[in-house]
Each structure stands twice: as C-alpha cells, then as structure tokens.
N, C-alpha and C. Protein backbone atom coordinates (compact mmCIF):
# COMPACT_ATOMS: atom_id res chain seq x y z
N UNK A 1 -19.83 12.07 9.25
CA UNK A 1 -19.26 10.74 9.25
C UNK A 1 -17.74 10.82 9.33
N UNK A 2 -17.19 10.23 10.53
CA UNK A 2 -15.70 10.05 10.68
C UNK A 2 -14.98 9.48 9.25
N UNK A 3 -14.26 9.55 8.71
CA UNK A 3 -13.75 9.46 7.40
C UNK A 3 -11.82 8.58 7.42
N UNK A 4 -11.90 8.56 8.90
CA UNK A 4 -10.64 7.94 8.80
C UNK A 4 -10.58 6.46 8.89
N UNK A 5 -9.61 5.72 9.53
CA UNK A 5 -9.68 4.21 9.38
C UNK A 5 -9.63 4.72 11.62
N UNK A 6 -9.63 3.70 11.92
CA UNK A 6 -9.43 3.18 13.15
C UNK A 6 -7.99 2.68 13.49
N UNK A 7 -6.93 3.93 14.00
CA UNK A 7 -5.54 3.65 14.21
C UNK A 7 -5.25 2.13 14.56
N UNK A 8 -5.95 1.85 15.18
CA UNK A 8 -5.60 0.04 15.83
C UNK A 8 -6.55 -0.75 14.95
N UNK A 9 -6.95 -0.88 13.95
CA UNK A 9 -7.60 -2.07 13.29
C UNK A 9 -6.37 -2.64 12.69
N UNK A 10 -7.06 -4.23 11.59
CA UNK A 10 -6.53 -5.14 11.62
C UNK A 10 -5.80 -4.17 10.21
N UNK A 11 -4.01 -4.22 9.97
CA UNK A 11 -3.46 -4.45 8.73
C UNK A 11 -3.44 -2.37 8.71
N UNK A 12 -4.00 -1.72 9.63
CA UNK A 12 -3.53 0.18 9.40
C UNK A 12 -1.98 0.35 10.00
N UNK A 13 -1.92 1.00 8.85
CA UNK A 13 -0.23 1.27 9.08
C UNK A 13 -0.32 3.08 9.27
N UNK A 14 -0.02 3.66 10.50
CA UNK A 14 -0.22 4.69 11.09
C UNK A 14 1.01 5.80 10.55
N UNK A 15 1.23 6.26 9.43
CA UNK A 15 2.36 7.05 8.90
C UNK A 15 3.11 8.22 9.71
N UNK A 16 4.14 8.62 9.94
CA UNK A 16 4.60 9.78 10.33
C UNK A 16 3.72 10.75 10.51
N UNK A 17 3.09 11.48 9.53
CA UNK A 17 2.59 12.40 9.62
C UNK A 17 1.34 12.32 10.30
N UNK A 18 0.78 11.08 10.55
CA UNK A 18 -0.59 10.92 11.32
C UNK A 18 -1.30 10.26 10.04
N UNK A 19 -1.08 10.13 8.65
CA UNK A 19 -1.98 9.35 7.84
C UNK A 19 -2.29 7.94 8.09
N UNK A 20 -3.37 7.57 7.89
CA UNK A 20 -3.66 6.06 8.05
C UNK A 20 -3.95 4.97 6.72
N UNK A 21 -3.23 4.34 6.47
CA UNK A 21 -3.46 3.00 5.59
C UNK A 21 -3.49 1.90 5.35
N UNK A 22 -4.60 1.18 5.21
CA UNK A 22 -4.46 -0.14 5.59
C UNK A 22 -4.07 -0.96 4.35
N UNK A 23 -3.07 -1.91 4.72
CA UNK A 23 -2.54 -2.62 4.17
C UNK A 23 -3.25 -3.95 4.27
N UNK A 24 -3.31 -5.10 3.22
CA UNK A 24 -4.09 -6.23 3.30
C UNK A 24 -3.43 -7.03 2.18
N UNK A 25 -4.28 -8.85 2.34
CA UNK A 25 -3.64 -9.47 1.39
C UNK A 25 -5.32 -9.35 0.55
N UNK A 26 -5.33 -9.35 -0.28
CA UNK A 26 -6.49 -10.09 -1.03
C UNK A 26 -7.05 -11.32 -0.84
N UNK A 27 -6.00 -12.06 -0.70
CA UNK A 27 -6.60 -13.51 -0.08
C UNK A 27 -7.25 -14.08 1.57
N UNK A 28 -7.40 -13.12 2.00
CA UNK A 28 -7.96 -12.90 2.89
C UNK A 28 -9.55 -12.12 3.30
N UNK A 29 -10.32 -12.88 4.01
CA UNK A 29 -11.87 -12.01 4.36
C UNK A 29 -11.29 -10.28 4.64
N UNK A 30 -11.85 -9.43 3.80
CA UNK A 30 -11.69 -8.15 3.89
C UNK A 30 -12.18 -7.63 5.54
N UNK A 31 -11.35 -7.46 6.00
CA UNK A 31 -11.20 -6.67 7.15
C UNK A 31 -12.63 -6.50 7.91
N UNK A 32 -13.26 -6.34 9.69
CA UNK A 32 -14.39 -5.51 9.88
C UNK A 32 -14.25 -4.10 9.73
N UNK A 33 -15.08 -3.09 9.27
CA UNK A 33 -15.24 -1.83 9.47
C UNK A 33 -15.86 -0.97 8.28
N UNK A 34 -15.82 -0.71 7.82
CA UNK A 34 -15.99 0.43 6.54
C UNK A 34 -14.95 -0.01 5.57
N UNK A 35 -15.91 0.29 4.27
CA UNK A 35 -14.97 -0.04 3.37
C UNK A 35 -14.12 1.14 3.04
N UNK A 36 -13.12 0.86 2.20
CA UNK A 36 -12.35 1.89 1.65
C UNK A 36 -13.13 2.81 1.05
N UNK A 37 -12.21 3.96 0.97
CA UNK A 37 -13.16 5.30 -0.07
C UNK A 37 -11.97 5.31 -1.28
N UNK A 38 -11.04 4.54 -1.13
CA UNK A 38 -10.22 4.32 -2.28
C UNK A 38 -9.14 3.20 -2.32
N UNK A 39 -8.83 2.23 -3.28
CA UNK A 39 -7.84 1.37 -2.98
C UNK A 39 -6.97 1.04 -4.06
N UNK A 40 -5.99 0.94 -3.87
CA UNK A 40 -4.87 0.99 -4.55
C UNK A 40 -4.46 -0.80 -4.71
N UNK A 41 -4.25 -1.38 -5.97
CA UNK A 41 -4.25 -2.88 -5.81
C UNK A 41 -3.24 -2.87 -7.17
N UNK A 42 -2.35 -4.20 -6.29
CA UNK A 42 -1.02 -4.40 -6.98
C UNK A 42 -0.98 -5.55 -7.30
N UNK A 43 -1.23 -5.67 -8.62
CA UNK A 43 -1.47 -6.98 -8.96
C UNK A 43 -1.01 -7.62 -10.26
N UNK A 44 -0.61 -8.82 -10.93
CA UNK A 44 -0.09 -8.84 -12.32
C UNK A 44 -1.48 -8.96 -12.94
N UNK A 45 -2.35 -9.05 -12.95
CA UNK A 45 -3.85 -8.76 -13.95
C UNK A 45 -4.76 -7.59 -13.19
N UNK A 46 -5.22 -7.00 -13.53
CA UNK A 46 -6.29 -5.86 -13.56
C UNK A 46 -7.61 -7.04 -13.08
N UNK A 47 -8.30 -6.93 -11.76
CA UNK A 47 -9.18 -7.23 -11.14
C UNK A 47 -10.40 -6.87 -12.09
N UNK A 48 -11.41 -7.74 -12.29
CA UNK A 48 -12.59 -7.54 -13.48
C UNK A 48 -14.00 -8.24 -12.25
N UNK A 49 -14.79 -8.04 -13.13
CA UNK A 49 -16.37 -8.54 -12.67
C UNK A 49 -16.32 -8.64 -10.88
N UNK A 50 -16.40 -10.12 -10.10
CA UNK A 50 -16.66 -9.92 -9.20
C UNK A 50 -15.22 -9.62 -8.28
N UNK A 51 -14.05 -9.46 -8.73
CA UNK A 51 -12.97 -9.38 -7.94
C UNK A 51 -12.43 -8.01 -8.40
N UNK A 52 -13.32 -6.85 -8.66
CA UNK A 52 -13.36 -5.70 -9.07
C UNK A 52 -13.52 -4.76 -7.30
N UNK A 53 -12.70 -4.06 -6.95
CA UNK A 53 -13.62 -3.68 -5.44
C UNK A 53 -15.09 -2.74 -5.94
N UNK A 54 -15.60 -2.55 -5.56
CA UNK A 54 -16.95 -2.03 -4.93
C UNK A 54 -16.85 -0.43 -5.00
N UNK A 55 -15.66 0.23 -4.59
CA UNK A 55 -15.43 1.37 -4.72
C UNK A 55 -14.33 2.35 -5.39
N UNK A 56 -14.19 3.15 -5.06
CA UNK A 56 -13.08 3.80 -6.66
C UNK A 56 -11.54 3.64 -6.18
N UNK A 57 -10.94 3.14 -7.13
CA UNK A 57 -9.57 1.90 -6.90
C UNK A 57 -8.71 2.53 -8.10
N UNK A 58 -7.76 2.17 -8.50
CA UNK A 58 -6.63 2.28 -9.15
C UNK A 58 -5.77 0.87 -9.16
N UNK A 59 -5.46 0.27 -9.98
CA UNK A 59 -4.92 -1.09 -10.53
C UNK A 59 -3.19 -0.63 -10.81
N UNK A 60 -2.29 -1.34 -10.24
CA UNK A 60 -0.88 -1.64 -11.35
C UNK A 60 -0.53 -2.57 -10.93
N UNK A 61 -0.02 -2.68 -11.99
CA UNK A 61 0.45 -4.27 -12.93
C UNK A 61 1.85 -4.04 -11.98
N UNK A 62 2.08 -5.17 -11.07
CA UNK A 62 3.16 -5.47 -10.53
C UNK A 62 3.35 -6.90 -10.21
N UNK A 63 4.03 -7.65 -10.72
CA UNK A 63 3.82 -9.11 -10.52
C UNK A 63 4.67 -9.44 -9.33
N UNK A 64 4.17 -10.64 -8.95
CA UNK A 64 4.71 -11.21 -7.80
C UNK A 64 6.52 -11.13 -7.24
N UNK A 65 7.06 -10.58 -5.93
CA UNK A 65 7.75 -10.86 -6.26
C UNK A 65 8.81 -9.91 -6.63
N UNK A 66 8.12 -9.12 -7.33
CA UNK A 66 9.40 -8.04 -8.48
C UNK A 66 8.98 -6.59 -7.98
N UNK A 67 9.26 -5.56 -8.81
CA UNK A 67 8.82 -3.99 -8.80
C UNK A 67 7.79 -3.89 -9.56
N UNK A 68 7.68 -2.73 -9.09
CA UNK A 68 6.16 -2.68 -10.79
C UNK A 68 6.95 -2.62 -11.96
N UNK A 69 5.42 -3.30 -12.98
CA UNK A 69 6.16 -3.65 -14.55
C UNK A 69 6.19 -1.81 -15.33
N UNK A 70 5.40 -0.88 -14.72
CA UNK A 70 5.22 0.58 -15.09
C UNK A 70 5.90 1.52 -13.68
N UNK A 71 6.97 1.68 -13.82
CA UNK A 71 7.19 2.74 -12.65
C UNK A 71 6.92 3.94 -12.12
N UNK A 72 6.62 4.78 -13.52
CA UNK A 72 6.14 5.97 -13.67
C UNK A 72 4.66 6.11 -13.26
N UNK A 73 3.77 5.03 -13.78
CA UNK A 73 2.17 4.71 -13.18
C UNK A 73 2.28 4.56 -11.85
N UNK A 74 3.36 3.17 -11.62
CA UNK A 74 3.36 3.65 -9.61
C UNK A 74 3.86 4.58 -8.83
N UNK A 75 4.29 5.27 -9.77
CA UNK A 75 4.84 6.70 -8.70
C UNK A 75 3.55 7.25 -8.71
N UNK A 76 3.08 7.29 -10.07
CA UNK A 76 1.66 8.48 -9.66
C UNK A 76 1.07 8.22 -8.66
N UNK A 77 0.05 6.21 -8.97
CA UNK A 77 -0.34 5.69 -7.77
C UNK A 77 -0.16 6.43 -6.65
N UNK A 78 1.07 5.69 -6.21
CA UNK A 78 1.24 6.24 -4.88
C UNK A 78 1.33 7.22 -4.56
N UNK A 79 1.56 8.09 -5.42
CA UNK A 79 1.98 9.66 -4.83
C UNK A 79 0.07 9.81 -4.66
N UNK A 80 -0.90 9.65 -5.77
CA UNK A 80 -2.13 9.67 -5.66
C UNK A 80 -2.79 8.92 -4.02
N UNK A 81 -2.19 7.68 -3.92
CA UNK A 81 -2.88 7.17 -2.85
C UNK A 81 -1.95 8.32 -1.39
N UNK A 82 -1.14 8.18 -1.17
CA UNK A 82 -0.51 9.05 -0.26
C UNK A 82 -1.79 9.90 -0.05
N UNK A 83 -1.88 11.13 -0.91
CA UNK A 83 -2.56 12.53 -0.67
C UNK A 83 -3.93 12.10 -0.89
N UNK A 84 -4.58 11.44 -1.35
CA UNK A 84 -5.95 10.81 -0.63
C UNK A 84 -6.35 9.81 0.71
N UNK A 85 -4.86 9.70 1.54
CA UNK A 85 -4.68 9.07 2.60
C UNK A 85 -4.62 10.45 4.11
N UNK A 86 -4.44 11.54 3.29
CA UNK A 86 -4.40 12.50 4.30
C UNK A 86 -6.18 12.85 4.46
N UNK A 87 -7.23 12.63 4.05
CA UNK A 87 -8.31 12.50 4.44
C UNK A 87 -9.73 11.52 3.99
N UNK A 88 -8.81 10.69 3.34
CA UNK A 88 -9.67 9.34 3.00
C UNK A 88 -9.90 7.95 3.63
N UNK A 89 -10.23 7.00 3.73
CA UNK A 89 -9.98 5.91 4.30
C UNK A 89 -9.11 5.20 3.01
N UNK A 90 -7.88 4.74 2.78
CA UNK A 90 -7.38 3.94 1.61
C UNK A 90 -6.87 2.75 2.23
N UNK A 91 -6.66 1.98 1.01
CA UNK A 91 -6.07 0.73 1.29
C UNK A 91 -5.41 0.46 0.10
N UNK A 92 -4.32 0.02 -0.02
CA UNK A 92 -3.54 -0.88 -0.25
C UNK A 92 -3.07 -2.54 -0.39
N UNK A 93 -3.14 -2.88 -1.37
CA UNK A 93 -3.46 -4.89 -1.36
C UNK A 93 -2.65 -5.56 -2.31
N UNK A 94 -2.68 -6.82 -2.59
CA UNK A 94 -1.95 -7.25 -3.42
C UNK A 94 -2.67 -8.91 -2.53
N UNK A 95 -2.02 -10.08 -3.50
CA UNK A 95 -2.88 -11.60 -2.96
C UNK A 95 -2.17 -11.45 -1.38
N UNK A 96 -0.79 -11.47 -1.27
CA UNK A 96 -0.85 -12.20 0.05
C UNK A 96 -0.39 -10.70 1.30
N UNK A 97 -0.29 -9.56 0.71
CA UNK A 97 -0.74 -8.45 1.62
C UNK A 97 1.42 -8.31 2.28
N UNK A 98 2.30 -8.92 1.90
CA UNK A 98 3.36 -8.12 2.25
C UNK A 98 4.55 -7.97 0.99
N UNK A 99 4.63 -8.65 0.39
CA UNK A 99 5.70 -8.45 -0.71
C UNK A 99 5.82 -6.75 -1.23
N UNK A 100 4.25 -6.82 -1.93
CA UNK A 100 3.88 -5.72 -2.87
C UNK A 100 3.70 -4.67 -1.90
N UNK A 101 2.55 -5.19 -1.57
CA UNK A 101 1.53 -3.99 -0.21
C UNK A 101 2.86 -3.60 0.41
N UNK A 102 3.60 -4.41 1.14
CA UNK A 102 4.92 -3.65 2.08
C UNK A 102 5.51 -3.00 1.45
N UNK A 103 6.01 -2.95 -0.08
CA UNK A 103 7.17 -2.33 -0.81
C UNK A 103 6.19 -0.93 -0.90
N UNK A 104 4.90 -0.84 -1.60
CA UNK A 104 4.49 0.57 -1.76
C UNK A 104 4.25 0.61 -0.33
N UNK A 105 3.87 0.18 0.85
CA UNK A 105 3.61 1.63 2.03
C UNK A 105 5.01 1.93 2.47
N UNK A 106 6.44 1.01 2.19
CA UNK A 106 7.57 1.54 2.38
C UNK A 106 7.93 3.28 1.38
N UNK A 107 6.99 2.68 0.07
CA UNK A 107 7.15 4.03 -0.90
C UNK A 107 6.19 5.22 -0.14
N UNK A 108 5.22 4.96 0.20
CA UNK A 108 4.14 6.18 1.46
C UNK A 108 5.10 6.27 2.26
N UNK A 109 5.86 5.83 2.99
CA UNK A 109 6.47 5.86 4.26
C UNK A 109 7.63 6.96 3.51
N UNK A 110 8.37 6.82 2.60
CA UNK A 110 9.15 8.10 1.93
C UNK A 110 8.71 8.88 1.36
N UNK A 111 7.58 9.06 0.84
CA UNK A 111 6.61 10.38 1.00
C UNK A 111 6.24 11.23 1.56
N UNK A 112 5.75 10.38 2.95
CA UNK A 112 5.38 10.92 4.64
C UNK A 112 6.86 11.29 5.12
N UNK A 113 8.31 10.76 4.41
CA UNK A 113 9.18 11.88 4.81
C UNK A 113 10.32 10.60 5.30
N UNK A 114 10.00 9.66 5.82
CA UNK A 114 10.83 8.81 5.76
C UNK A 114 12.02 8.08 4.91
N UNK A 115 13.15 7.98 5.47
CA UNK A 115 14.60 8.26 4.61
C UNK A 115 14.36 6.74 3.59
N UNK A 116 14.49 7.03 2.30
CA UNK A 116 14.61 5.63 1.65
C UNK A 116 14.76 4.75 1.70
N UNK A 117 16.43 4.86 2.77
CA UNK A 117 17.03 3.98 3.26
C UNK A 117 17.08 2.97 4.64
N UNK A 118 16.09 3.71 5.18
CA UNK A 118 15.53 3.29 6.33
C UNK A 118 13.78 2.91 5.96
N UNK A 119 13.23 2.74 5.31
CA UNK A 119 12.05 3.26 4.92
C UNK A 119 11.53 1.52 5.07
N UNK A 120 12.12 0.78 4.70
CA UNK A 120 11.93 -0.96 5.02
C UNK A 120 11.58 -1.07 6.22
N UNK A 121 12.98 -0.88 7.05
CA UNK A 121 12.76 -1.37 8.16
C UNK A 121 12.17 -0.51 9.16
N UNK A 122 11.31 0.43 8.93
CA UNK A 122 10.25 1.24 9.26
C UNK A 122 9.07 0.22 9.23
N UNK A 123 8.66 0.34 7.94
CA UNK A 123 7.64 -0.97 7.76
C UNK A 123 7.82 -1.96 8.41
N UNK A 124 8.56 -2.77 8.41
CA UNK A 124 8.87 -3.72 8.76
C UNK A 124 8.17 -3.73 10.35
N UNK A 125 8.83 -2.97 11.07
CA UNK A 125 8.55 -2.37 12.49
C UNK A 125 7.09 -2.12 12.50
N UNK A 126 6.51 -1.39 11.41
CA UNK A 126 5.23 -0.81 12.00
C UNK A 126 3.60 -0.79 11.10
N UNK A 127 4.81 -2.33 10.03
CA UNK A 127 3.29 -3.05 9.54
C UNK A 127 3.51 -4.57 9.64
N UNK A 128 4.61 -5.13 9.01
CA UNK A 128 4.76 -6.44 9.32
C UNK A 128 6.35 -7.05 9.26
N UNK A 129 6.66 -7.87 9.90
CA UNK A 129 7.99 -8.23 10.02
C UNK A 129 8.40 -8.58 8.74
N UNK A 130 8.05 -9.31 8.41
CA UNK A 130 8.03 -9.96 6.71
C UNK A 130 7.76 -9.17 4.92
N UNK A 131 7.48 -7.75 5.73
CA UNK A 131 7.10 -6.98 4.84
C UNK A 131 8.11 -6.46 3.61
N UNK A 132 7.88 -6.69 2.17
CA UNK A 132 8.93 -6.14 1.42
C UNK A 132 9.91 -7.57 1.02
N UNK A 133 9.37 -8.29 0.01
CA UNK A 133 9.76 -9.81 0.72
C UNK A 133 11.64 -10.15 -0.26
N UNK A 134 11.72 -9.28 -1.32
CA UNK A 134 12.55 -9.49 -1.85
C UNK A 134 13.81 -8.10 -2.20
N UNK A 135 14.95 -8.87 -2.65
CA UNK A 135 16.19 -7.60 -2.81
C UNK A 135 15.71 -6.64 -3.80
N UNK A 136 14.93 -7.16 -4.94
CA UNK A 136 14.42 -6.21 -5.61
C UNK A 136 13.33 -5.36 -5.34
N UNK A 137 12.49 -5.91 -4.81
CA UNK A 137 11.23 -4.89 -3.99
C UNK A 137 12.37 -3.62 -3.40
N UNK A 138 13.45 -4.17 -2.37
CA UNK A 138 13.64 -2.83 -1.20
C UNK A 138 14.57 -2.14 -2.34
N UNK A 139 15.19 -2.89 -3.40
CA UNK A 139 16.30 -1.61 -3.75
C UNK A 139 15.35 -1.22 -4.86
N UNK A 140 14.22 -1.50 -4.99
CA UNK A 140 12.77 -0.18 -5.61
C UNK A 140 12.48 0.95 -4.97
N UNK A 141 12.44 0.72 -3.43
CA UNK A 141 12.22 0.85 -2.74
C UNK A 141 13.38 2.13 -1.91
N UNK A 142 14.15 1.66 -2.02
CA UNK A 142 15.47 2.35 -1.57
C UNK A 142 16.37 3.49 -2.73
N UNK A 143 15.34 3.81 -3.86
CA UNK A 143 15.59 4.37 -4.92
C UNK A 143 14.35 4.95 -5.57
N UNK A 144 13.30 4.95 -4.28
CA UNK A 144 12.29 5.92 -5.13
C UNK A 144 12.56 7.05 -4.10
N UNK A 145 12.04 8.35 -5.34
CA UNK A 145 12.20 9.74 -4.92
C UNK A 145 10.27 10.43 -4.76
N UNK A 146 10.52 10.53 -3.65
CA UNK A 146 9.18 11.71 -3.95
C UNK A 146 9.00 12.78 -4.92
C-alpha cells in the first residue's frame, strides 16, 4: 500500500525535501482520499468523543490567532510530525486551516531546511496566500530553531 498523500490533492503542501503534508481547516468536509496515518491538530481545546480523529493524532493548545500556549510541546509536535511526514501520510489542522495550520507548516518548512526568515512567504507561495494570518504567528515563526 502506497503510504504517501497524492502531491496534487486538495490542501498537500509538497516540502523541500520531497515530504508531503496536508494542511486543512477543520471546518471543512475532510478531504477525498485516505485518511491520515497521523495528525497533528492545533487547537484551544483538546478534540473529545466525536470530534476526536479516528486515527493516532497529537493535540496543542494554540488558540486562535496567537502562538502556541506550550512552545516546547510544539516544537516536539512538529519536530514529531516533520519525521513521521518523511514516510507517513500526516496532516495538519486547526478550525479554519491557515492562521495555525500555516504558522506550523511554515515551522516544517524550517525543518525541511528552509530559512526562518523566508519560511512565510514560502508557505504562503506553496500552500496558501493568506497563510500565517498574524505578526505574532510569523515572528513565532521567524524565531523557531530546529
């Protein structure tokens, strides 16, 4: 069984190195294709009962808007989602799929090697124009270290 995402589906953000991750809002019908084999969700409450995903996920508390409320948990996160992105299908979410979702795949995108400082408007370019919606998201953003 192929194990990756589909470079051209709806919301995959195709990384430097060749990793694939799809980015999404929550408030939105979940994507066609296969589900995730892992997802990473950025959210100010921890997802319970039926708004729990289906498969093995990782939660931080990042409210709307801002950085995460734990920085040290989202470095792991992401450093975790990153290196299960080099042969997993992952995803990445938050409700409306660019504030949050854009600020961490800008943080994958400086992982995969991309300069901090450029690392926005990378995203920006090659997940959504709108991605990363506030000054505090990018200078999170523009000040995380791998």
């Amino acid at each position: 069984m192929d194990t990756a995402w589909d470079g051209t589906g709806a919301g995959v953000l195709v990384l430097p190195s060749g990793r694939l991750v799809r980015g999404r809002g929550l408030r939105r019908p979940t994507p066609p294709g296969p589900d995730p084999q892992f997802g990473l969700y950025l959210l100010a409450r921890e997802p319970v009962g039926s708004a729990a995903p289906a498969w093995p996920s990782r939660w931080v508390r990042w409210p709307d808007f801002r950085p995460p409320a734990d920085r040290p948990d989202a470095h792991a996160a992401l450093v975790e989602t990153w290196r299960r992105a080099d042969g997993e299908r992952v995803e990445v979410a938050c409700q409306g799929g660019r504030g949050r979702t854009g600020t961490a795949l800008a943080c994958l995108a400086v992982l995969d090697g991309v300069p901090p400082d450029t690392a926005v408007a990378w995203v920006r370019a090659h997940y959504h124009p709108r991605a990363v919606e506030t000054l505090l998201q990018r200078r999170y953003v523009e000040r995380f270290a791998p």
